[in-house]
C-alpha atoms as a PDB file:
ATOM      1  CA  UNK A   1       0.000   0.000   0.000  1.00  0.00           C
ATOM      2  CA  UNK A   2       1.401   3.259  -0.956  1.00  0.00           C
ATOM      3  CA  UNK A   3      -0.251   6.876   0.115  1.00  0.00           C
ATOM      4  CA  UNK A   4       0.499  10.819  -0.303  1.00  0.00           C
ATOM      5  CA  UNK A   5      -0.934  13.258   1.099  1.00  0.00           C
ATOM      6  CA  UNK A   6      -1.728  16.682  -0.648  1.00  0.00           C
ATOM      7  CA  UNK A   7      -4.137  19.738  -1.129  1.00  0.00           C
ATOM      8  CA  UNK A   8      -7.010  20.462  -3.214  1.00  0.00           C
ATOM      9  CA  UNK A   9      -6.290  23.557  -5.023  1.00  0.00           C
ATOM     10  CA  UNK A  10      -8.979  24.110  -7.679  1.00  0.00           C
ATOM     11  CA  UNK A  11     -11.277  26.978  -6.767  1.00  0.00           C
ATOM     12  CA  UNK A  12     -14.480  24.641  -6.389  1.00  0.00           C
ATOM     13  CA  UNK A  13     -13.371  21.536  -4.661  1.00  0.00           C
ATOM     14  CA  UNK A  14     -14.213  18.617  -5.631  1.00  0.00           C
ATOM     15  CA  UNK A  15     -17.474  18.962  -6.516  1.00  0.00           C
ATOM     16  CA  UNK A  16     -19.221  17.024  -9.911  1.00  0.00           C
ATOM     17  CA  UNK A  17     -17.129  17.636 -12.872  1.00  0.00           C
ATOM     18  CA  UNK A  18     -13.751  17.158 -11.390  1.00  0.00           C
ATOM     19  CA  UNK A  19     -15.126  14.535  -8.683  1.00  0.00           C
ATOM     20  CA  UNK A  20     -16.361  12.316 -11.925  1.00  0.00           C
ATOM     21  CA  UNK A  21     -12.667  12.996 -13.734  1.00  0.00           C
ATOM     22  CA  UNK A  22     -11.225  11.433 -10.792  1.00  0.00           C
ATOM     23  CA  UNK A  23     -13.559   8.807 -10.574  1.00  0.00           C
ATOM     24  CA  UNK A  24     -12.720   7.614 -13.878  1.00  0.00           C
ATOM     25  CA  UNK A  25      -9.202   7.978 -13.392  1.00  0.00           C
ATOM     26  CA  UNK A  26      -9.018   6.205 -10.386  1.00  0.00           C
ATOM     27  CA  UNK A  27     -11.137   3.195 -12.280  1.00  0.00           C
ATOM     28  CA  UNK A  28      -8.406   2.614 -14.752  1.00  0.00           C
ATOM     29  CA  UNK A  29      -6.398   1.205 -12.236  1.00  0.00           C
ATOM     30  CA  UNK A  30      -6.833  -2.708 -10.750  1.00  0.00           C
ATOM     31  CA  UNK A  31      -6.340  -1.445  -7.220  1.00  0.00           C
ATOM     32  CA  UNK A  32      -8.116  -0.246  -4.530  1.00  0.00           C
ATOM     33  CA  UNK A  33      -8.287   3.727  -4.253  1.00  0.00           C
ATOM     34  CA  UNK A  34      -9.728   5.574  -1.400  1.00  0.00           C
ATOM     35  CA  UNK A  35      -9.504   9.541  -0.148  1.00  0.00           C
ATOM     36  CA  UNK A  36      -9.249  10.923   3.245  1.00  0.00           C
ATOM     37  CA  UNK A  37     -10.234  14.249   4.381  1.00  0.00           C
ATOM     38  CA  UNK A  38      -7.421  15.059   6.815  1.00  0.00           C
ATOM     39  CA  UNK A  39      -8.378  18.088   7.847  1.00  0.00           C
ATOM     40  CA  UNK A  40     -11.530  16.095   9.229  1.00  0.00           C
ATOM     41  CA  UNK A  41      -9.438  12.877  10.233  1.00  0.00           C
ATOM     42  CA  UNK A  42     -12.470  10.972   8.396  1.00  0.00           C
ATOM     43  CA  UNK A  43     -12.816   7.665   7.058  1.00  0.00           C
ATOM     44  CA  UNK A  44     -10.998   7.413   3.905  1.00  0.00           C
ATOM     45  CA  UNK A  45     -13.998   6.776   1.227  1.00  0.00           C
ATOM     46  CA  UNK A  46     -13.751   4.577  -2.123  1.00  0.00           C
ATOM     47  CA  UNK A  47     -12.106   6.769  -4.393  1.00  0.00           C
ATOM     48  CA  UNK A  48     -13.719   4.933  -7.402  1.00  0.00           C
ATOM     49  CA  UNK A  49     -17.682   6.293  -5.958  1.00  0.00           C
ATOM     50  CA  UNK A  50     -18.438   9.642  -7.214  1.00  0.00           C
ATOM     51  CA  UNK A  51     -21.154   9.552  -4.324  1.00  0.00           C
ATOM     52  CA  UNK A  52     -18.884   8.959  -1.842  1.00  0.00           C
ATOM     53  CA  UNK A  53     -16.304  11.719  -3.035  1.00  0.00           C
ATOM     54  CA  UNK A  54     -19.128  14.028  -3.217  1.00  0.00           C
ATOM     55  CA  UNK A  55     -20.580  13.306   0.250  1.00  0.00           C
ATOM     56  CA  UNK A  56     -16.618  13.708   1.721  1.00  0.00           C
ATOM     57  CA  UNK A  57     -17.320  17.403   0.925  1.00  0.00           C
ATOM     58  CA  UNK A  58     -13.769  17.945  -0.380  1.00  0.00           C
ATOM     59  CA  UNK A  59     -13.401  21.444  -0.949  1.00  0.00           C
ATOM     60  CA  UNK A  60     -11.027  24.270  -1.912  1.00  0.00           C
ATOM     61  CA  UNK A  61      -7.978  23.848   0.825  1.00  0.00           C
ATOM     62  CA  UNK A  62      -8.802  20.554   1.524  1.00  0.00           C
ATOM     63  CA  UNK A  63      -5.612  18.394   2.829  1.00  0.00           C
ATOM     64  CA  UNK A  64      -6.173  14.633   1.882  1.00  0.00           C
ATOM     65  CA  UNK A  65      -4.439  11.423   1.671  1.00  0.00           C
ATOM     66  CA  UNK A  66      -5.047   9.185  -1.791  1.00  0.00           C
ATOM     67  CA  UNK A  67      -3.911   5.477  -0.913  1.00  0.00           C
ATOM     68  CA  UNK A  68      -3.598   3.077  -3.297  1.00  0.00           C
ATOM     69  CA  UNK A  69      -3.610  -1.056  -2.465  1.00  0.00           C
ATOM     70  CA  UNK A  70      -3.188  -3.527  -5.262  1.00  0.00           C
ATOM     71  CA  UNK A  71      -0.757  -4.489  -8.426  1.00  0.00           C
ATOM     72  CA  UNK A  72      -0.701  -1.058  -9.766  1.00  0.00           C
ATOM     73  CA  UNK A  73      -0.687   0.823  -6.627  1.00  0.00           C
ATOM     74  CA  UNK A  74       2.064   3.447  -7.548  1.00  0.00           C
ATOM     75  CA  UNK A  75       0.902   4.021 -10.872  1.00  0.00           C
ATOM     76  CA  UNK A  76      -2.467   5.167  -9.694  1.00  0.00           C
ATOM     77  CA  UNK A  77      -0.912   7.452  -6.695  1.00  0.00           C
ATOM     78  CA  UNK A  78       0.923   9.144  -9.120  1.00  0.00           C
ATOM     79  CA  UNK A  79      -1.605   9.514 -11.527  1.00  0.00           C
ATOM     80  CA  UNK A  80      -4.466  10.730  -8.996  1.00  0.00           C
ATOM     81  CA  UNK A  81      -2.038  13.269  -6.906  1.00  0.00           C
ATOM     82  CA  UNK A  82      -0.879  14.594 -10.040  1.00  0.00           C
ATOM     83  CA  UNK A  83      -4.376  15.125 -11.199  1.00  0.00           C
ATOM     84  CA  UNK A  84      -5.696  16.991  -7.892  1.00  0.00           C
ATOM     85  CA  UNK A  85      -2.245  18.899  -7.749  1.00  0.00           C
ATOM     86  CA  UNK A  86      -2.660  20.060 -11.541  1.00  0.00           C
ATOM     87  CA  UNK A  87      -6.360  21.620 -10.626  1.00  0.00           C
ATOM     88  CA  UNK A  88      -7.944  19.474 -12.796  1.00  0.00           C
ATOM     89  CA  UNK A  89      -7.705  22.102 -15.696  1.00  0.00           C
ATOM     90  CA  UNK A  90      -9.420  24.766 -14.090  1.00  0.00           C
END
């Protein structure tokens, strides 16, 4: 299992449209992805669940930790901090 912790930067959060482009990234990968609200100390949530990224309330600020279990663990945790440290686009 491999994690990283980092900041969502994007002026809305994660609300739908960047929520669902990390949903599907996160599905391209075998392993299991959740996110954790650190700020919160919450339950991390199953990163491939639009529903349960948009009920984690992830917004503008945000500090959270992407894990990633499974064959292609690093590949993902790359792939998914990369993509909330970029701003997805906006």
């Amino acid at each position: 299992m491999v994690s990283k912790q980092t900041s969502i930067i994007n002026a809305t959060g994660l609300h739908a449209r960047p929520a669902s482009v990390f949903v599907t990234e996160a599905k391209k990968y075998q392993c299991n992805v959740t996110i954790k609200n650190v700020d919160k100390d919450s339950a991390p949530v199953n990163a491939k669940s639009i529903m349960m990224i948009l009920a984690a309330g992830l917004g503008t600020g945000t500090k959270v930790e992407v894990a990633c279990d499974g064959t292609d663990e690093q590949d993902a945790l790359d792939a998914l901090v990369a993509l909330i440290e970029s701003g997805f686009g906006e």
